[in-house]
C-alpha atoms as a PDB file:
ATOM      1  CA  UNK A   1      88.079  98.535  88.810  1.00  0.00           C
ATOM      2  CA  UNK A   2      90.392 100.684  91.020  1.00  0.00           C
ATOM      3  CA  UNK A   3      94.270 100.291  89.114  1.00  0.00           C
ATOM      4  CA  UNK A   4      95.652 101.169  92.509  1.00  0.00           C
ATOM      5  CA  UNK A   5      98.157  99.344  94.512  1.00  0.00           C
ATOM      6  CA  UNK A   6      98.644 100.589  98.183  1.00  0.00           C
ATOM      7  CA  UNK A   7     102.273  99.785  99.228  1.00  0.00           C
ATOM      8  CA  UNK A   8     103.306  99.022 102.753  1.00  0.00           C
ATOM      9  CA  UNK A   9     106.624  99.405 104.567  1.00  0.00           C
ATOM     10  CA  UNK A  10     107.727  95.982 104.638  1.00  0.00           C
ATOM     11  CA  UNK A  11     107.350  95.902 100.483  1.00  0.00           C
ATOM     12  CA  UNK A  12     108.970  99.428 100.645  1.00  0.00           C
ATOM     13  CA  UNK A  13     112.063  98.626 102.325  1.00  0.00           C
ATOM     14  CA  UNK A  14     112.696  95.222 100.678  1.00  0.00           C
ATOM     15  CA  UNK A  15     112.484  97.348  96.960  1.00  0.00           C
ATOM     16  CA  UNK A  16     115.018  99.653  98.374  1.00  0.00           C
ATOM     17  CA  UNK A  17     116.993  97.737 100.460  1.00  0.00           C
ATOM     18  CA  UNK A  18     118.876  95.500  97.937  1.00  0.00           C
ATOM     19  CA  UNK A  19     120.271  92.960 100.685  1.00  0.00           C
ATOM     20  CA  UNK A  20     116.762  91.896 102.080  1.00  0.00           C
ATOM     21  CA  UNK A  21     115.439  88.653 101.834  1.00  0.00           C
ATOM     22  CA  UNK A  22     112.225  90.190 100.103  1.00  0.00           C
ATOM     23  CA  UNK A  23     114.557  92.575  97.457  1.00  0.00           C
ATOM     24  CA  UNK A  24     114.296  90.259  94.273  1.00  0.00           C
ATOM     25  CA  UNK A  25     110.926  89.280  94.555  1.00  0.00           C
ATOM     26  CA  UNK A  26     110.162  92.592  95.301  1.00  0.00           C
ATOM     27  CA  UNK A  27     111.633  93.923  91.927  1.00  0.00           C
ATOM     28  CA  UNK A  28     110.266  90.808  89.783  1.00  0.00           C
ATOM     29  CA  UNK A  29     106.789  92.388  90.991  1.00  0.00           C
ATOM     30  CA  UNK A  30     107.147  95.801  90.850  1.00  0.00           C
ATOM     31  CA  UNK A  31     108.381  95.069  86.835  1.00  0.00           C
ATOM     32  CA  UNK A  32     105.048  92.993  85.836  1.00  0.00           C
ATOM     33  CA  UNK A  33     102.806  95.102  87.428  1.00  0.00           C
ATOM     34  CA  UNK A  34     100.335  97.502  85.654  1.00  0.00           C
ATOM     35  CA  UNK A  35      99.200  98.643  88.735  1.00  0.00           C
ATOM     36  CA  UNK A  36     100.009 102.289  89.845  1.00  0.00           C
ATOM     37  CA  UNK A  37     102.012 102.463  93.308  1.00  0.00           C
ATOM     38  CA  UNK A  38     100.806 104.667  95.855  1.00  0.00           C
ATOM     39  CA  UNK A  39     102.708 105.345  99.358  1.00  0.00           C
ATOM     40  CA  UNK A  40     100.679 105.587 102.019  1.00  0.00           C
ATOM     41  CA  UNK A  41     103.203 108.778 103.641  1.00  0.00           C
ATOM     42  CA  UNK A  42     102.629 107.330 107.465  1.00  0.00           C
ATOM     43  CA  UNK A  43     104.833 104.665 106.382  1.00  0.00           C
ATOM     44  CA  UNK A  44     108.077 106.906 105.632  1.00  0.00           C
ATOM     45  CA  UNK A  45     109.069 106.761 109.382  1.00  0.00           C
ATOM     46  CA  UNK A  46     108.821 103.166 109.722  1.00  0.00           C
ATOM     47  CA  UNK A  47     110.916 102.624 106.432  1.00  0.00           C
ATOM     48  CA  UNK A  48     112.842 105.018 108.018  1.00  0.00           C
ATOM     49  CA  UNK A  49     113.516 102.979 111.595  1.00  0.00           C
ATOM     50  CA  UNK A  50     114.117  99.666 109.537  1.00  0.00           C
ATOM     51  CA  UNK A  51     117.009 101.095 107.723  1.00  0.00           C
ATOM     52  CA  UNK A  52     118.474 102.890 110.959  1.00  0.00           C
ATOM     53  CA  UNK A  53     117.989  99.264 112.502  1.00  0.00           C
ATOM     54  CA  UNK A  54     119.752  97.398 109.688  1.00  0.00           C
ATOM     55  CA  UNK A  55     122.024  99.526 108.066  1.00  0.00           C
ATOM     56  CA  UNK A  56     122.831 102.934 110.411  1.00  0.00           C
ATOM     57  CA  UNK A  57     121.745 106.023 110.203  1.00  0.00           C
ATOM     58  CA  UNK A  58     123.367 107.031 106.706  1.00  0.00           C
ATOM     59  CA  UNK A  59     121.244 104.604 104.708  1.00  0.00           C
ATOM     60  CA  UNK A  60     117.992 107.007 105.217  1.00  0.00           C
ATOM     61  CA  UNK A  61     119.495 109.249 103.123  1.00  0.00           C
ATOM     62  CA  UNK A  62     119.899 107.193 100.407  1.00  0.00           C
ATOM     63  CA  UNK A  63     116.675 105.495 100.751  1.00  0.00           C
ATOM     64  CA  UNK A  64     115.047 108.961 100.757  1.00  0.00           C
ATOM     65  CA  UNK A  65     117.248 109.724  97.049  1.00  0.00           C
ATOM     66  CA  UNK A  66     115.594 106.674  95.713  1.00  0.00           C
ATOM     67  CA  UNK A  67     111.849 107.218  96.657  1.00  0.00           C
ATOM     68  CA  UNK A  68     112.152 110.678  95.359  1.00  0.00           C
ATOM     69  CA  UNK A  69     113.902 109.292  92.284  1.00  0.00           C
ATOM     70  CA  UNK A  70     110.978 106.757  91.471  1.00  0.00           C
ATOM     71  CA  UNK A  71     108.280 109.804  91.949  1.00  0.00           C
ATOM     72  CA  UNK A  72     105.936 107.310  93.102  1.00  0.00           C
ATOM     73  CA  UNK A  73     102.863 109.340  94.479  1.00  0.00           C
ATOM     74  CA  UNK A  74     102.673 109.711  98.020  1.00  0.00           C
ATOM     75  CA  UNK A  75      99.098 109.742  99.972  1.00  0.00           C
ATOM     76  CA  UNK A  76      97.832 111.549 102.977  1.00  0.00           C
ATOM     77  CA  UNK A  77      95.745 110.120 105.947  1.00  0.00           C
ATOM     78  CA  UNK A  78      92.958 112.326 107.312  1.00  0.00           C
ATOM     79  CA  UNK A  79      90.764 112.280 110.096  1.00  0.00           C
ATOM     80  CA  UNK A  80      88.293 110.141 108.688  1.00  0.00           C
ATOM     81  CA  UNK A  81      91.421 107.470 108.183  1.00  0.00           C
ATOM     82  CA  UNK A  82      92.456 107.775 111.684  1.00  0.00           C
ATOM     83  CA  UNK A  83      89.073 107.031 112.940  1.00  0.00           C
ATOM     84  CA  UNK A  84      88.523 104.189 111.000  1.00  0.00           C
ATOM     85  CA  UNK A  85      92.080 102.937 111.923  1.00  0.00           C
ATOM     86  CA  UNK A  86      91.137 103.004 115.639  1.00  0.00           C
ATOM     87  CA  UNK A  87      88.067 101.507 114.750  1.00  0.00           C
ATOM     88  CA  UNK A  88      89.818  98.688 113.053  1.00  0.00           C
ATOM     89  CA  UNK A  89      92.225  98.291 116.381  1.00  0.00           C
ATOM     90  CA  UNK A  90      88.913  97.526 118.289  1.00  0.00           C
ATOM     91  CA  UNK A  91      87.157  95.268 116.154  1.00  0.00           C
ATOM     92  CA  UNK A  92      90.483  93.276 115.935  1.00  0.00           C
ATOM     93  CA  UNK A  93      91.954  93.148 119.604  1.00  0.00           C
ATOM     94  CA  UNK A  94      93.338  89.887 119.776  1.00  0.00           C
ATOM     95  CA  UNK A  95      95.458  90.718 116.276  1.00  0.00           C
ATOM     96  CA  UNK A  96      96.843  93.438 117.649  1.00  0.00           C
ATOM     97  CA  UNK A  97      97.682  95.202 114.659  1.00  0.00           C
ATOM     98  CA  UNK A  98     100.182  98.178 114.281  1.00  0.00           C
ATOM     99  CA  UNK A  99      98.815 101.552 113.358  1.00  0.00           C
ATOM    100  CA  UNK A 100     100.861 101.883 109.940  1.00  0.00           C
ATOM    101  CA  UNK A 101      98.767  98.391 108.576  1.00  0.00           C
ATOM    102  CA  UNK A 102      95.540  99.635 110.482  1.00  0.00           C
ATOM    103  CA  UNK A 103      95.890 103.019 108.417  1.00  0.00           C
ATOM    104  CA  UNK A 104      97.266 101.051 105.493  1.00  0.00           C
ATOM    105  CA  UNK A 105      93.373  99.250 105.842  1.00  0.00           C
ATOM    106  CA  UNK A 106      91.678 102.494 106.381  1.00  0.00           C
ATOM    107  CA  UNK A 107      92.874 103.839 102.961  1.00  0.00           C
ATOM    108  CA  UNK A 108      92.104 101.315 101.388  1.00  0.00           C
ATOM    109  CA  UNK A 109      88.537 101.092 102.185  1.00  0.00           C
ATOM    110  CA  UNK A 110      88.116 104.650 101.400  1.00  0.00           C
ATOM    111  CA  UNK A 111      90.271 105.025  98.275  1.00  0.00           C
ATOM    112  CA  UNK A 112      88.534 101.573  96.578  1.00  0.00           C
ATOM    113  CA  UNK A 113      91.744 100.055  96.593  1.00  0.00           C
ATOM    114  CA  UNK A 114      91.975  95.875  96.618  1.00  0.00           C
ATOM    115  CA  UNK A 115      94.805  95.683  96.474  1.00  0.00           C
ATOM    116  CA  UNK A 116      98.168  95.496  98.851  1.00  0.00           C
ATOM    117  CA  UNK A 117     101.623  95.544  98.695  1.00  0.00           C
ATOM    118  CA  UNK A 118     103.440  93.597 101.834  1.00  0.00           C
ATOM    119  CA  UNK A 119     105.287  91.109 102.660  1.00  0.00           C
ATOM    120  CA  UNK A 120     103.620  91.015 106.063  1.00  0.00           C
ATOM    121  CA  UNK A 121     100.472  89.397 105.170  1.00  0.00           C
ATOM    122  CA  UNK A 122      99.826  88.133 108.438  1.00  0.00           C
ATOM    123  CA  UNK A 123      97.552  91.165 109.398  1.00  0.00           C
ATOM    124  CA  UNK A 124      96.032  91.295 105.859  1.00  0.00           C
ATOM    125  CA  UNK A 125      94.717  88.150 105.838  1.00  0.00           C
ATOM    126  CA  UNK A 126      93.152  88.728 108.862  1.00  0.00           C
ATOM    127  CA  UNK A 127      91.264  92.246 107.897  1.00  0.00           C
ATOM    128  CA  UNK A 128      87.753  91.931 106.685  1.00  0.00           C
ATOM    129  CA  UNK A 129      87.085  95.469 104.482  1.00  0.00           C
ATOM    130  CA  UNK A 130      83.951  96.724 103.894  1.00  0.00           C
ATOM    131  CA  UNK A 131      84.621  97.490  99.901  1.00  0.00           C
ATOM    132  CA  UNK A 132      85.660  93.991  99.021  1.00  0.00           C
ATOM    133  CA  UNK A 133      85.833  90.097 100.128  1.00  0.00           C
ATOM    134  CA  UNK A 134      89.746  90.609 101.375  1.00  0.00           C
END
């Protein structure tokens, strides 16, 4: 069983942002969990625009101290990703999912992982991966 645990931006920001709705339960997980964190890296910009949006420009800077203060591993799309992404975006028109989730998916299904960090589960409830039941 893959120990993994995929973390998206809107579980990203809420951990870092300590005035979000999402910050405490956010922290109460990431304290129980045994699973090891891994940031998908296309979601750094996103994080990045939410902060902007919320708390100015400045804030990225701190919120970039932090993640490099945690050293929580960092993970690379490739081509294979991107093409399964885009495959994803067709087989789901009507959900119109964002590219971060649909690459978010994509890694998943390649990497083994079941498991997701979001607070957006709307789109993940949705996705049907080929590795596992949801």
């Amino acid at each position: 069983m893959n120990n993994q645990i995929l973390i998206d931006s809107s579980f990203l920001f809420a951990i870092f942002h300590h005035r979000d709705k999402n910050h405490l339960r956010a922290v109460e997980f990431n304290a129980k969990t045994t699973n090891a964190p891994l940031v998908p890296d296309n979601t750094l910009p996103e994080v990045s625009f939410l902060f902007v949006r919320d708390l100015g420009y400045y804030s990225i800077g701190e919120f970039l101290a932090g993640l490099v203060a945690t050293q929580i591993p960092l993970i690379g799309l490739n081509m294979i990703d991107i093409q399964r992404a885009h495959e994803i975006m067709q087989t789901y028109p009507d959900a119109k999912f964002d590219l971060v989730d649909t690459c978010i998916m994509a890694l998943s299904e390649r990497l083994q992982i079941t498991k997701i960090c979001t607070f957006d589960r709307q789109d993940f409830i949705i996705f049907r991966p080929k590795h596992c039941d949801y």
